[in-house]
Protein backbone atom coordinates (compact mmCIF):
# COMPACT_ATOMS: atom_id res chain seq x y z
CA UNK A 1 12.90 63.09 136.54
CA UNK A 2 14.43 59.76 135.48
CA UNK A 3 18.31 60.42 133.80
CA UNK A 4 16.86 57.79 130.97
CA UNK A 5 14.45 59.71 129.83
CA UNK A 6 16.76 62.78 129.94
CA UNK A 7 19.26 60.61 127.76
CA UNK A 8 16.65 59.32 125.30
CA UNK A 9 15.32 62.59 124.59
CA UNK A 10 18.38 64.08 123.95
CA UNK A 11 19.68 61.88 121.79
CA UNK A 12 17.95 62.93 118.68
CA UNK A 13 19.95 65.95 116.90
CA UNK A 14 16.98 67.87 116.49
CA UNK A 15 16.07 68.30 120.06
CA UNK A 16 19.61 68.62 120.97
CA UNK A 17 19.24 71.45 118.11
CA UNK A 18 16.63 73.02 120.25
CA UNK A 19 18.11 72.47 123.53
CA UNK A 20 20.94 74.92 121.99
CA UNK A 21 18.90 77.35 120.62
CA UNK A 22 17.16 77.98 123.86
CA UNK A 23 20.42 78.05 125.72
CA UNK A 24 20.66 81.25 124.25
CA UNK A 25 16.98 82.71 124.88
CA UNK A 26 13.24 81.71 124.89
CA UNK A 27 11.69 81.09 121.60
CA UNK A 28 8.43 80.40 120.09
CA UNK A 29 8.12 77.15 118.43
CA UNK A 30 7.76 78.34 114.88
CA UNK A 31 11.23 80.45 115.08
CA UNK A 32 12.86 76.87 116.66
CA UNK A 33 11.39 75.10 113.28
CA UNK A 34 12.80 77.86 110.84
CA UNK A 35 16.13 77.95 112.58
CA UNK A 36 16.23 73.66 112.30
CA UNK A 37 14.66 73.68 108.77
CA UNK A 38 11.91 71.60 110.15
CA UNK A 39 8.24 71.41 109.74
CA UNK A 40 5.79 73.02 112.10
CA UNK A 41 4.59 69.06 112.48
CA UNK A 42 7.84 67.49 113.41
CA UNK A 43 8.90 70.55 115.63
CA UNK A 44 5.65 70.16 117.25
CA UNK A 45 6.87 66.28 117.94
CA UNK A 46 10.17 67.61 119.20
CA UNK A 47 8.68 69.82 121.80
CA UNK A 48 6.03 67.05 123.38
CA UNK A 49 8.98 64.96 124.28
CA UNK A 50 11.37 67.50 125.42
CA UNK A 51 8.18 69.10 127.67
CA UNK A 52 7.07 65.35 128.66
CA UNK A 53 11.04 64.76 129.60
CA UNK A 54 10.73 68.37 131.83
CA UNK A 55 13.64 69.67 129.46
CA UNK A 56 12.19 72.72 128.22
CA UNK A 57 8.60 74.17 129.50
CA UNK A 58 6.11 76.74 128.11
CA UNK A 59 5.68 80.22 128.96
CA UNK A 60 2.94 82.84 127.90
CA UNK A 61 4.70 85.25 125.27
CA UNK A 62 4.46 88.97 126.74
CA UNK A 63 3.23 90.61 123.16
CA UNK A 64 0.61 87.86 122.18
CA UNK A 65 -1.33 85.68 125.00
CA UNK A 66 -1.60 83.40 122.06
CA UNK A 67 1.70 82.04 121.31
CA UNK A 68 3.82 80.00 123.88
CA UNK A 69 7.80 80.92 124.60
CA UNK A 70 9.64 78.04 125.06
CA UNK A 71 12.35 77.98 127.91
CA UNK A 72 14.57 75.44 129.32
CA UNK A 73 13.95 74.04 132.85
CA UNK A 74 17.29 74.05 134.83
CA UNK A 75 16.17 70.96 137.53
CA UNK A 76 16.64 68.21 134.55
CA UNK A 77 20.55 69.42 133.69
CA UNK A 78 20.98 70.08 137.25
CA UNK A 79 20.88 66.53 137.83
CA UNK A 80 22.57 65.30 134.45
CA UNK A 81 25.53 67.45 135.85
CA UNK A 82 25.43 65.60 138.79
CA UNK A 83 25.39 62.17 137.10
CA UNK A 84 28.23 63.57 135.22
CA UNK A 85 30.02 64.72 138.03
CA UNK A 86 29.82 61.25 140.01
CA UNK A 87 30.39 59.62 136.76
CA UNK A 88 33.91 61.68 136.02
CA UNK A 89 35.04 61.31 139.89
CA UNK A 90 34.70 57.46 139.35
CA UNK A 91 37.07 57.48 136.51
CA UNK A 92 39.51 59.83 138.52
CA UNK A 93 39.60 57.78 140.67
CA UNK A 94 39.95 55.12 138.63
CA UNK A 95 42.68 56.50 136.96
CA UNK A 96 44.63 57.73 139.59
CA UNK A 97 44.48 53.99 140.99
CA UNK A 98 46.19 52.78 137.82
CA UNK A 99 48.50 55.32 137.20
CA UNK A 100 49.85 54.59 140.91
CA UNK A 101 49.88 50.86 140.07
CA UNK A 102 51.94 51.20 136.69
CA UNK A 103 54.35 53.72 138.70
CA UNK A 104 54.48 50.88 141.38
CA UNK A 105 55.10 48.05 138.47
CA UNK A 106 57.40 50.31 136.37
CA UNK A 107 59.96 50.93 139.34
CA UNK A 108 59.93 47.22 139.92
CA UNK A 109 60.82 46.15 136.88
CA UNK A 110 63.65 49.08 136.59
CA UNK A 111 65.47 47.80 139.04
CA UNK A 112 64.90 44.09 138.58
């Protein structure tokens, strides 16, 4: 899965919208589109990207073979929270680095 992708399909509010909804349990498509006030159409364009991306996937619904659950796929945000991770310990880093310089600079100019 390519972390672009991931980005680029999560940065429209309505799939984020649906990325939250199915945080919280499997849904069918038509429930996601009445929760988000969207059409049946545009949800239907909202779930091709998010299942092209691998963010969410589709799963036979127990009470009609007819109608697909959506769920979300853990592997994508599994390696978004990595990115994040690496990303964060970078600026820790980074931080730490120039808090200890401005400490360091500070105390010389105290006592100059």
């Amino acid at each position: 899965m390519e972390l672009g992708a991931t980005f680029q399909a999560l940065s429209d509010p309505a799939r984020r919208g649906v990325i939250d909804l199915l945080r919280k349990q499997p849904r069918r498509a038509g429930d996601l589109a009445d929760m988000l006030g969207l059409s049946r159409p545009s949800m239907s364009k909202h779930l091709r990207v998010l299942r092209t991306t691998g963010l969410i996937e589709p799963a036979s619904d127990d009470a009609d073979a007819r109608a697909k659950i959506y769920r979300l796929r853990p592997e994508p945000f599994t390696q978004l929270r990595e990115w994040l991770e690496d990303v964060e310990r970078f600026w820790s880093l980074e931080l730490a680095s120039f808090k200890a310089h401005a400490e360091k600079t500070r105390g010389k100019r105290d006592r100059g």
